[in-house]
Protein backbone atom coordinates (compact mmCIF):
# COMPACT_ATOMS: atom_id res chain seq x y z
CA UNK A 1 109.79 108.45 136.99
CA UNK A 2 106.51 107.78 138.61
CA UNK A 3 103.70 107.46 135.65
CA UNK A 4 100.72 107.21 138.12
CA UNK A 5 102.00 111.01 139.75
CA UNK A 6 102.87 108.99 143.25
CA UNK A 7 105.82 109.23 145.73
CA UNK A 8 107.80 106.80 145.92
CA UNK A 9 107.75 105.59 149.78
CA UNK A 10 110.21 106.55 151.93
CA UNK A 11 112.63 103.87 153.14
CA UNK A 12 111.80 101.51 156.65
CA UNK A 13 113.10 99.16 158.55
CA UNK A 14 111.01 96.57 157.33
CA UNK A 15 111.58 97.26 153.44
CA UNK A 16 115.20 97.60 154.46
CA UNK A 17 114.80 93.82 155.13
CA UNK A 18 112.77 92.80 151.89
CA UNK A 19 115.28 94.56 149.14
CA UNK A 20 119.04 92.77 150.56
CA UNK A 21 118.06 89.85 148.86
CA UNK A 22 117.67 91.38 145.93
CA UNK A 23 120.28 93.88 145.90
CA UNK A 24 122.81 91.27 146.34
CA UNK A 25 121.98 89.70 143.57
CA UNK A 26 121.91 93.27 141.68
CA UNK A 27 125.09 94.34 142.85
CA UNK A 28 126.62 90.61 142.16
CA UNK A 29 125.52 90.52 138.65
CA UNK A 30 126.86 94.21 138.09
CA UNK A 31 130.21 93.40 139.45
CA UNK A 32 130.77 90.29 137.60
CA UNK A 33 129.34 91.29 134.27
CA UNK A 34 131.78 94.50 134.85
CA UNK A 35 134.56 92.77 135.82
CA UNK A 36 134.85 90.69 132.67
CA UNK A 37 134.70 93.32 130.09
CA UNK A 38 136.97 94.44 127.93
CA UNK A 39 137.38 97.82 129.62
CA UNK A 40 137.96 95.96 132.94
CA UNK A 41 140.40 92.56 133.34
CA UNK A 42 140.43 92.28 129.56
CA UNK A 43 141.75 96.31 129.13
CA UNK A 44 145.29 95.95 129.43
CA UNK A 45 145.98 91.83 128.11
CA UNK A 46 143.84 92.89 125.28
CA UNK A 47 145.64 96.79 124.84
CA UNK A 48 149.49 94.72 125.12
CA UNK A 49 148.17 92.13 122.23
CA UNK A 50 146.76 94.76 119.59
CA UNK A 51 149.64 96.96 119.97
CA UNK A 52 152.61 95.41 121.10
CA UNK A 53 152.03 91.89 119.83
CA UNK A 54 149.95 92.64 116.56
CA UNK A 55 151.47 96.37 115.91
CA UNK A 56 148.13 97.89 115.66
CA UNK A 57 148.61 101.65 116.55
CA UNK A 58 146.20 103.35 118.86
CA UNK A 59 143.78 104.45 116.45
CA UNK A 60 143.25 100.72 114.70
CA UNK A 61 143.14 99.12 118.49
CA UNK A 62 140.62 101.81 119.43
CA UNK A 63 138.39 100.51 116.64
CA UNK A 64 138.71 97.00 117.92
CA UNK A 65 137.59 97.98 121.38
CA UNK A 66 134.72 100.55 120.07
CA UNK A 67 133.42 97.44 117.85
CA UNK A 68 133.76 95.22 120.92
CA UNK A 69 131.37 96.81 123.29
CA UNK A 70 128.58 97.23 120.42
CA UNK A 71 126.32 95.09 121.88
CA UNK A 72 125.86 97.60 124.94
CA UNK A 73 124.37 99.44 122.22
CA UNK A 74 121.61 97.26 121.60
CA UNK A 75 121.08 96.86 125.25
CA UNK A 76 117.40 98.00 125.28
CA UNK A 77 116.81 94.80 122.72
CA UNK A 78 117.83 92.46 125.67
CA UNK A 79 115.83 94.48 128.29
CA UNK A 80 113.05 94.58 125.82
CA UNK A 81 112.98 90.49 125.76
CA UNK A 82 113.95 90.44 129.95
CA UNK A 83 110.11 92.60 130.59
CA UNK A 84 108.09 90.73 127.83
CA UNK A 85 109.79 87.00 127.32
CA UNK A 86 109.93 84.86 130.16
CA UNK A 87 112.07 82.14 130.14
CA UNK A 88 110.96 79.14 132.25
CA UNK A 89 108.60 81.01 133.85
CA UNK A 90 111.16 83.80 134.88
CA UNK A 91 111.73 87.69 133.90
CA UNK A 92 114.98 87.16 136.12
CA UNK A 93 116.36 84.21 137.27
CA UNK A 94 116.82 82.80 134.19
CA UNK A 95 118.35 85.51 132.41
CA UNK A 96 121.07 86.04 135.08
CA UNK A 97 121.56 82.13 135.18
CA UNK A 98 122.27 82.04 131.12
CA UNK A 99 124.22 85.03 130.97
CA UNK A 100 126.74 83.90 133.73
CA UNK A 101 127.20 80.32 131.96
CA UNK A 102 127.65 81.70 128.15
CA UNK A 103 130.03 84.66 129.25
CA UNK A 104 132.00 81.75 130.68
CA UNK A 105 132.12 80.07 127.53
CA UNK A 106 133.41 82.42 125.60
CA UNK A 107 135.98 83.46 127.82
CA UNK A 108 137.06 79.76 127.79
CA UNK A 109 136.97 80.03 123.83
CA UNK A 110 138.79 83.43 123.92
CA UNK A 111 141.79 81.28 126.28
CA UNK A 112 141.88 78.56 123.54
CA UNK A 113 141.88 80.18 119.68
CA UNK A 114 144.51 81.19 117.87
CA UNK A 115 145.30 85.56 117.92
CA UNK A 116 143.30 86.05 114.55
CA UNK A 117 142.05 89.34 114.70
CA UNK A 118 138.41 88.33 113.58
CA UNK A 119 137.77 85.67 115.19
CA UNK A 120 138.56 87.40 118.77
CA UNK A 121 136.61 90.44 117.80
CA UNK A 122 133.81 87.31 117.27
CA UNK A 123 134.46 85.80 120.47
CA UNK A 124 134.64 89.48 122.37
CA UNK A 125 131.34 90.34 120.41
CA UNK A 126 129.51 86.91 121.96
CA UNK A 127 131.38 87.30 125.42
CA UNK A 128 129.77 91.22 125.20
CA UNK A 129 126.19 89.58 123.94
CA UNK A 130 125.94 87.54 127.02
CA UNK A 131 127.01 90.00 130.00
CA UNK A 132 124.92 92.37 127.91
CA UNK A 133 121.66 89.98 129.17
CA UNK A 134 123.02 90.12 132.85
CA UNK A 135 122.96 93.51 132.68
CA UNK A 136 120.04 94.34 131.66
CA UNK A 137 118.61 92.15 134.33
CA UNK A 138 120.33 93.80 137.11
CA UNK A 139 119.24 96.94 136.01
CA UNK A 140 115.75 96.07 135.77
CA UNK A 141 116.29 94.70 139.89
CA UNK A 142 117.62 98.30 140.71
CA UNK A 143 114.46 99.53 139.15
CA UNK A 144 111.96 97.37 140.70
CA UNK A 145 113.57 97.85 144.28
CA UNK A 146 114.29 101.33 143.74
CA UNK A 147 110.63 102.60 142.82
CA UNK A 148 109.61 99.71 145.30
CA UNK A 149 111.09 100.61 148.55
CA UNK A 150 111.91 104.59 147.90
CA UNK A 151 115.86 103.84 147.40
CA UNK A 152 116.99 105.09 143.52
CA UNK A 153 120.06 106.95 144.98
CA UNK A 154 121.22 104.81 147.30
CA UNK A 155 120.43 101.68 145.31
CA UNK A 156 122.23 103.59 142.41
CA UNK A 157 125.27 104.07 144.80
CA UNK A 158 125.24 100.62 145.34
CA UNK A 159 125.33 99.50 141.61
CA UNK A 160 127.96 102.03 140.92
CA UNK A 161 130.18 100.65 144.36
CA UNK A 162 129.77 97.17 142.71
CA UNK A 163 130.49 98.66 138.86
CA UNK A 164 133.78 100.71 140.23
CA UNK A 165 135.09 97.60 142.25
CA UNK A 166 134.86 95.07 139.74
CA UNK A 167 136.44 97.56 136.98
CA UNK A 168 139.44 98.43 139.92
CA UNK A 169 139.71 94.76 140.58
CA UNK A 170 139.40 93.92 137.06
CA UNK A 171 141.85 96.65 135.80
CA UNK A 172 144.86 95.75 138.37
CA UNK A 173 144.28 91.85 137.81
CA UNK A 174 145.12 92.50 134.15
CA UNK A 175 147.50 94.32 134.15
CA UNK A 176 149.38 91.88 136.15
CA UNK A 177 148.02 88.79 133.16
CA UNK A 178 148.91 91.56 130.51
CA UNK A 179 152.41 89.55 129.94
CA UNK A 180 151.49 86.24 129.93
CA UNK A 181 149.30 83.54 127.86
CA UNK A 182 145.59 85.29 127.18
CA UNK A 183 144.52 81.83 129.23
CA UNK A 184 145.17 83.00 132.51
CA UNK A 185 142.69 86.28 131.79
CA UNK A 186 139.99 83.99 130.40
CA UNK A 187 140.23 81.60 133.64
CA UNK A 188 140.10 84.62 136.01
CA UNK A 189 137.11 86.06 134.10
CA UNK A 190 135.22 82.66 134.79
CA UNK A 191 135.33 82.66 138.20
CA UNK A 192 133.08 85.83 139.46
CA UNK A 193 131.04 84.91 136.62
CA UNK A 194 130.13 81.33 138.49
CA UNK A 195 130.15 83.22 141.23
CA UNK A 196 126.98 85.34 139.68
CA UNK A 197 125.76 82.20 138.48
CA UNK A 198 125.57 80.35 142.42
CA UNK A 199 124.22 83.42 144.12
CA UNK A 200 121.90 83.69 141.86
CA UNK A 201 120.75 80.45 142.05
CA UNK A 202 120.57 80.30 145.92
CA UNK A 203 118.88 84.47 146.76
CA UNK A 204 116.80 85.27 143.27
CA UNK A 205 113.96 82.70 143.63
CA UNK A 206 111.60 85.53 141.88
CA UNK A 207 112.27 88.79 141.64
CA UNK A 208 110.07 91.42 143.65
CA UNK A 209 106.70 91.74 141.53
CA UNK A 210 106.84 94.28 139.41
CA UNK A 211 103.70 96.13 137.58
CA UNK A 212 102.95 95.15 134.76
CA UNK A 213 101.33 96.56 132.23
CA UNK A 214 97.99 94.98 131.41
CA UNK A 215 97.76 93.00 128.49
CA UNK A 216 93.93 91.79 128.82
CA UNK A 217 95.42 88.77 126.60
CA UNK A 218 92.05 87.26 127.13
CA UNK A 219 90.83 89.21 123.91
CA UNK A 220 93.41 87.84 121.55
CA UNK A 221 92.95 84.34 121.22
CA UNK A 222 95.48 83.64 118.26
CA UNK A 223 97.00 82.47 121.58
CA UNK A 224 100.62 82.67 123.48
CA UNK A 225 102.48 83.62 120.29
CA UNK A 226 100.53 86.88 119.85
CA UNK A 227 100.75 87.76 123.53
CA UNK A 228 103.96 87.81 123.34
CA UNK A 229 104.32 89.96 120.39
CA UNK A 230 101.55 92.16 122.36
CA UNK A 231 103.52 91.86 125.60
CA UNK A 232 106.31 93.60 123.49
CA UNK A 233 104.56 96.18 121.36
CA UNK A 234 103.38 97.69 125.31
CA UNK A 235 106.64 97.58 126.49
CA UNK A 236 107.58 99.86 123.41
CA UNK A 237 104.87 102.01 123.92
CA UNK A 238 105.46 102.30 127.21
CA UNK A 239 109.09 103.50 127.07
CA UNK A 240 108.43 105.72 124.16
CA UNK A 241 107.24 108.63 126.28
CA UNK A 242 108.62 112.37 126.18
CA UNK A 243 109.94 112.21 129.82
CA UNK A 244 112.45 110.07 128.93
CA UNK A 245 113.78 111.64 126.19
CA UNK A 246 115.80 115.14 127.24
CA UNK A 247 117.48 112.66 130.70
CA UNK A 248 118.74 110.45 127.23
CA UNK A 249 120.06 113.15 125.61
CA UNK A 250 121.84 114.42 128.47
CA UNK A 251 123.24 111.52 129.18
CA UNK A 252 124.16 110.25 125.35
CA UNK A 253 126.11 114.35 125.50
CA UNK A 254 128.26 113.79 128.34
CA UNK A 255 129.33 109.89 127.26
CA UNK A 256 129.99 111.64 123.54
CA UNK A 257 132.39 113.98 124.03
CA UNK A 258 135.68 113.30 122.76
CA UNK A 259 137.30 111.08 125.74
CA UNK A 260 141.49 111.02 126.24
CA UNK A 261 140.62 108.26 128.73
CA UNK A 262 140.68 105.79 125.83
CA UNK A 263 143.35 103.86 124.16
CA UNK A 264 144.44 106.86 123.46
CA UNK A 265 145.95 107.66 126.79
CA UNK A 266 147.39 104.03 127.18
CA UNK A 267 149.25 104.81 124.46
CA UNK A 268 150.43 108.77 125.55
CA UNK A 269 151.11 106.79 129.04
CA UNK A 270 152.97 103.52 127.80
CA UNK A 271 154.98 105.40 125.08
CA UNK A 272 155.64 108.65 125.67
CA UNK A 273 155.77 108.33 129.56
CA UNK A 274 157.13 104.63 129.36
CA UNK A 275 154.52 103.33 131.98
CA UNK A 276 154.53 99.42 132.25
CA UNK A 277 151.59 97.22 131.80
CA UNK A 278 151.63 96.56 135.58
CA UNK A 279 152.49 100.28 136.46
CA UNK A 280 149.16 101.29 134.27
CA UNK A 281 146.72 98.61 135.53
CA UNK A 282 147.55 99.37 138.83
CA UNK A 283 147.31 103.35 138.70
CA UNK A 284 143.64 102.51 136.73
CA UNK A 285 142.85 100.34 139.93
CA UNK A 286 144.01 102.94 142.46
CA UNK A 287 141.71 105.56 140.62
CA UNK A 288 138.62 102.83 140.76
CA UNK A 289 139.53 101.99 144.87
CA UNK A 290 138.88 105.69 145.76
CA UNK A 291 136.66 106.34 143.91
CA UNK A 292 134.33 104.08 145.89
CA UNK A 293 134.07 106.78 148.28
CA UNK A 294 131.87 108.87 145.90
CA UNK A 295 128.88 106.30 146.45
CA UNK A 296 128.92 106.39 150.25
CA UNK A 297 128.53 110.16 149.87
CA UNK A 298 126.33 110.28 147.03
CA UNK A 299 123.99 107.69 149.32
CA UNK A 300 124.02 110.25 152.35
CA UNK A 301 123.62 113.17 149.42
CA UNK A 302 120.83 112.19 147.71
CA UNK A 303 118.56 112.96 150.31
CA UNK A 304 119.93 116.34 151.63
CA UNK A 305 119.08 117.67 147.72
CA UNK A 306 117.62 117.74 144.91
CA UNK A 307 118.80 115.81 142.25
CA UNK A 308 118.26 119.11 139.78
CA UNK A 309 121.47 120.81 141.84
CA UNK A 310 123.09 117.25 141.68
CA UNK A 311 122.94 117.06 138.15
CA UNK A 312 124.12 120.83 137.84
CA UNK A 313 127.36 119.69 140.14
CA UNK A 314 127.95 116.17 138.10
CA UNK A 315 128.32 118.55 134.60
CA UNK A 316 130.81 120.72 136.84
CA UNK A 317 132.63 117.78 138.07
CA UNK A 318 133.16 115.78 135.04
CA UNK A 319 134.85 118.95 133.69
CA UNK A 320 137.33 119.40 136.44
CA UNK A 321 138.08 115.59 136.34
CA UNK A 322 140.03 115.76 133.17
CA UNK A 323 142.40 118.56 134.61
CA UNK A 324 144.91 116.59 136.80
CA UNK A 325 145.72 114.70 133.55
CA UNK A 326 147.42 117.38 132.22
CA UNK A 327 150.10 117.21 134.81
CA UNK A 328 151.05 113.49 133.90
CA UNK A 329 154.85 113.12 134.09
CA UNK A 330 157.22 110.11 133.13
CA UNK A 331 157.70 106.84 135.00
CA UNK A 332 159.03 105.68 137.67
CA UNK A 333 160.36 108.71 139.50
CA UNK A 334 156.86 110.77 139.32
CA UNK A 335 154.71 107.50 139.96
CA UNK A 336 153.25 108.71 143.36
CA UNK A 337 152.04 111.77 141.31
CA UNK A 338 150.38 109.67 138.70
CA UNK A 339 148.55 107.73 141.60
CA UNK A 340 147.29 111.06 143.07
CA UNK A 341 146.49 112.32 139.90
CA UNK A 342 144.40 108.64 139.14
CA UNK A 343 142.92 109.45 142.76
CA UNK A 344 141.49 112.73 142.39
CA UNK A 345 140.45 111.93 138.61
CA UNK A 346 138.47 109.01 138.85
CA UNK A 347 136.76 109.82 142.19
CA UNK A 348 135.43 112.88 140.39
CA UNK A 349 134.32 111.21 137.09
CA UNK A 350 132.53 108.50 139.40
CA UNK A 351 130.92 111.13 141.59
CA UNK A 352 129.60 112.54 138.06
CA UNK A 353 128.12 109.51 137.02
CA UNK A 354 126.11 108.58 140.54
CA UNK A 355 123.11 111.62 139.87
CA UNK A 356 123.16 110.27 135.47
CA UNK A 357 122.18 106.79 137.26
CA UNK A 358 120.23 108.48 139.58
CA UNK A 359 118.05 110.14 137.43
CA UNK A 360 117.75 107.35 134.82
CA UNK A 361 115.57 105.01 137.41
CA UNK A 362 113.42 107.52 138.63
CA UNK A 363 112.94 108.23 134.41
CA UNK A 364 112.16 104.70 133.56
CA UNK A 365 109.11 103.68 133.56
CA UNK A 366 107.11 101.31 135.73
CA UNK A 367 106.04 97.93 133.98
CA UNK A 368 109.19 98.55 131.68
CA UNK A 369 112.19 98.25 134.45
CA UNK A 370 114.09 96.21 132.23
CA UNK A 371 113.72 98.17 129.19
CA UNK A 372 113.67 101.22 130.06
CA UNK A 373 117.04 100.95 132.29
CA UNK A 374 118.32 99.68 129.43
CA UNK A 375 117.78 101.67 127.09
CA UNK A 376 119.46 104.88 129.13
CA UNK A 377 122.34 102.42 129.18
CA UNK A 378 122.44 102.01 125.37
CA UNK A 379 122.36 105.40 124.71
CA UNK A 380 125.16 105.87 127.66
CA UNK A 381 127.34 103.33 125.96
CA UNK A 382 126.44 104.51 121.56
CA UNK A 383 127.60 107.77 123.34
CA UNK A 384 130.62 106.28 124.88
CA UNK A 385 131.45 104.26 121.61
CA UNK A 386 131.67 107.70 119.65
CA UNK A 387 133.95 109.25 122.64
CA UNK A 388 136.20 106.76 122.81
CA UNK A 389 136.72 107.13 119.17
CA UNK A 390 136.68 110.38 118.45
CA UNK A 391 139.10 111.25 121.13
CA UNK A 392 141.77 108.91 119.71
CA UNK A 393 141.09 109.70 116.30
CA UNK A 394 142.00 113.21 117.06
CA UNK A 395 144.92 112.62 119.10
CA UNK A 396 146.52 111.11 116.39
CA UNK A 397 145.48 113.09 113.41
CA UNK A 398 144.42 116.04 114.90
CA UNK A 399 146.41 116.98 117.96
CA UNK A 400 149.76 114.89 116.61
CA UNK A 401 149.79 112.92 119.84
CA UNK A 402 149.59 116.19 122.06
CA UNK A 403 147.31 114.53 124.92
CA UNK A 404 146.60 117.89 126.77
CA UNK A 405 144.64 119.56 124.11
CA UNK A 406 142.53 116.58 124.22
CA UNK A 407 141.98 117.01 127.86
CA UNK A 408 141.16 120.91 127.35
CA UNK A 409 138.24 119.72 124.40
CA UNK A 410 137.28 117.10 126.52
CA UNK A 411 136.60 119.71 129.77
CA UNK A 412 135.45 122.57 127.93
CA UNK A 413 132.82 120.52 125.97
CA UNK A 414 131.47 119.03 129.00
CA UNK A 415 130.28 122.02 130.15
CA UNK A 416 127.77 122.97 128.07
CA UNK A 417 125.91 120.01 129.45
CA UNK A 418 124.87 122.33 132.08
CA UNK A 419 122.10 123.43 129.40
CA UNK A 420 120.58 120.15 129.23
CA UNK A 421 120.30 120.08 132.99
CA UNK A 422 118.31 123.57 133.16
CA UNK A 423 115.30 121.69 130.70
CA UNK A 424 114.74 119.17 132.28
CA UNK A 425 111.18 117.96 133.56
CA UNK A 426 110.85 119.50 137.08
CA UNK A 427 108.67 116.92 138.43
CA UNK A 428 111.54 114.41 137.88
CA UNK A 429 114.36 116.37 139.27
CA UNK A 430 112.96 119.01 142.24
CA UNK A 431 113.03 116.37 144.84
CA UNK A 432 115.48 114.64 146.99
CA UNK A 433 115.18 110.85 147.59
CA UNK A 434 112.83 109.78 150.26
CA UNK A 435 110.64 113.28 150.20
């Protein structure tokens, strides 16, 4: 949101040309730092070698991959340090530059150790660590150029195009490396993640100049030490603002509720259904390919409404989302109603998430792009980290492996996020983008 009561400026030609640069080096990082996770290539190879290699059941594997992506929950720490710590002289470059090289490292590690439970949860929790730096510095681009140039939503379409295509990518890939040595997944992990590393190197020079808050260091003359500490204290205060509280809390709800799209459902699909590896990465990928259709509309949508009625329709959507699931049949002979199913699903649940992103850059703060980005995105994922264990955790002990009540909690919960929408601040979500 806009702390100095301006509006944003509505999009040009000539700013058109000014923010490419940088959103390809957004969109780049999100796509790569996306692809490599454990809920994209590494979903399936690592779902196959917890449960049908190790014999973990779905309840024990879901606590592996909920420990996994814990440091997305400490995401605001890394955005913190990306606004207030420059690192050779850079609040971007840098960051992106470091995160691409030690994500490859560990994915070479993870290729090379023995299968000891711990010490791939270590590796995974390192792997996680680094992409979690990326991340955060992506976001804070999308901020900068979105409050910049007057392009949130459409800049927010474009992270979530790049997000959704490296998890489709990522999701078919391994489920075709979900049979073989955990090598080939690490060495196909490495290579968008050099990929991040060149075009960052070659487009992000310096990141469009951001405004800062003022530090008037020139009265503290214990020296660089204490500015920094000072530096980070304002970015704190900065973010810690009532605006950005009830647009967290709507989006922790709607990541919390208890989620059958989980390990849960890999194991309703693989063992009940008798879906193969390949069969299950590729339906995931299907469901990721259409749904990149929800950003080109949300990017034409944005504009033609507010993002209050937006907001009302992504609580709506997420809802109806889960229903196709309940008309999952067995493979092979109802596979073509499994891909539909994938289809119609995931396009809706991406089409929910474009007005969340939406409305978390216009929330964050200016002088905090980093941080404040970040810190929606830890509360998304500490949400998604109790939803993605609650929801197997009940379909186990709860629902004795009966997937469809899941998916009627999981829709009739959502709904009552429609509540949150209704108190939100006006001034943040009356207006369309551009007006």
């Amino acid at each position: 949101m806009n702390t100095d009561g301006k509006i944003p400026p509505a999009p040009d030609e000539k700013s058109d040309s000014r923010v490419w640069p940088v959103a390809t080096v957004m969109a780049t990082g999100i796509f790569a730092t996306t692809f490599v996770q454990l809920q994209g290539l590494g979903y399936v190879p690592f779902n196959h070698l917890l449960k049908k290699t190790m014999g973990l059941d779905s309840d024990k594997a879901a606590t592996f991959m909920s420990l996994s992506i814990l440091p997305w929950t400490f995401k605001a720490v890394a955005g913190l340090l990306v606004d207030s710590v420059p690192l050779l002289g850079s609040r971007r470059r840098t960051y992106l530059l470091l995160s691409a090289l030690v994500a490859s490292a560990f994915w070479l590690a993870m290729g090379l150790v023995p299968r000891n439970y711990n010490v791939l949860l270590g590796l995974v929790l390192g792997m996680n660590m680094a992409i979690v730096f990326g991340s955060a510095t992506a976001g804070g681009l999308l901020v900068e150029a979105g409050q910049r140039f007057g392009a949130s939503g459409r800049l927010s379409a474009l992270r979530v195009f790049a997000q959704t295509f490296g998890n489709g990518v990522g999701l078919w890939l391994g489920g075709l490396l979900a049979g073989y040595a955990l090598g080939w997944t690490s060495a196909a992990a490495m290579l968008p993640l050099l990929f991040m590393f060149f075009v960052t190197w070659f487009l992000q020079r310096e990141p469009v100049a951001p405004v800062r808050v003022d530090l008037e260091t020139s009265n503290f003359p214990a020296g660089q030490r204490l500015n920094v500490f000072l530096s980070i204290w304002l970015q704190i205060k900065n973010v810690l603002r009532r605006e950005m509280l009830l647009p967290a809390l709507l989006i922790f709800f709607i990541q919390a509720v208890p989620t059958f799209r989980s390990t849960s459902f890999y194991a309703y699909q693989t063992d009940q259904l008798h879906y193969t590896d390949a069969a299950f990465g590729w339906l995931q990928s299907i469901g990721c390919y259409v749904s990149l259709l929800s950003t080109a509309i949300y990017a034409w949508w944005c504009r033609m409404v507010s993002l209050r009625i937006s907001l009302y329709g992504a609580i709506l959507i997420t809802s109806l989302s889960a229903l196709p699931y309940l008309f999952y049949a067995p493979y092979p002979e109802y596979m073509p109603r499994a891909m539909a199913i994938e289809s119609i699903g995931t396009f809706l649940v991406y089409a929910a998430y474009l007005p969340l992103m939406d409305m978390a850059v216009r929330s964050t703060p200016k002088g905090s792009e980093a941080l404040g980005y970040s810190l929606f995105i830890s509360v998304w994922n500490i949400g998604l980290m109790i939803g993605t264990k609650t929801g197997p955790m009940l379909y186990e002990r709860v629902f004795s492996r009966h997937m469809n009540s899941l998916i009627w909690l999981n829709a009739g919960v959502t709904l009552a996020g429609i509540f949150l929408v209704f108190v939100l601040p006006k001034k943040l979500v009356e207006r369309r983008e551009g007006n």
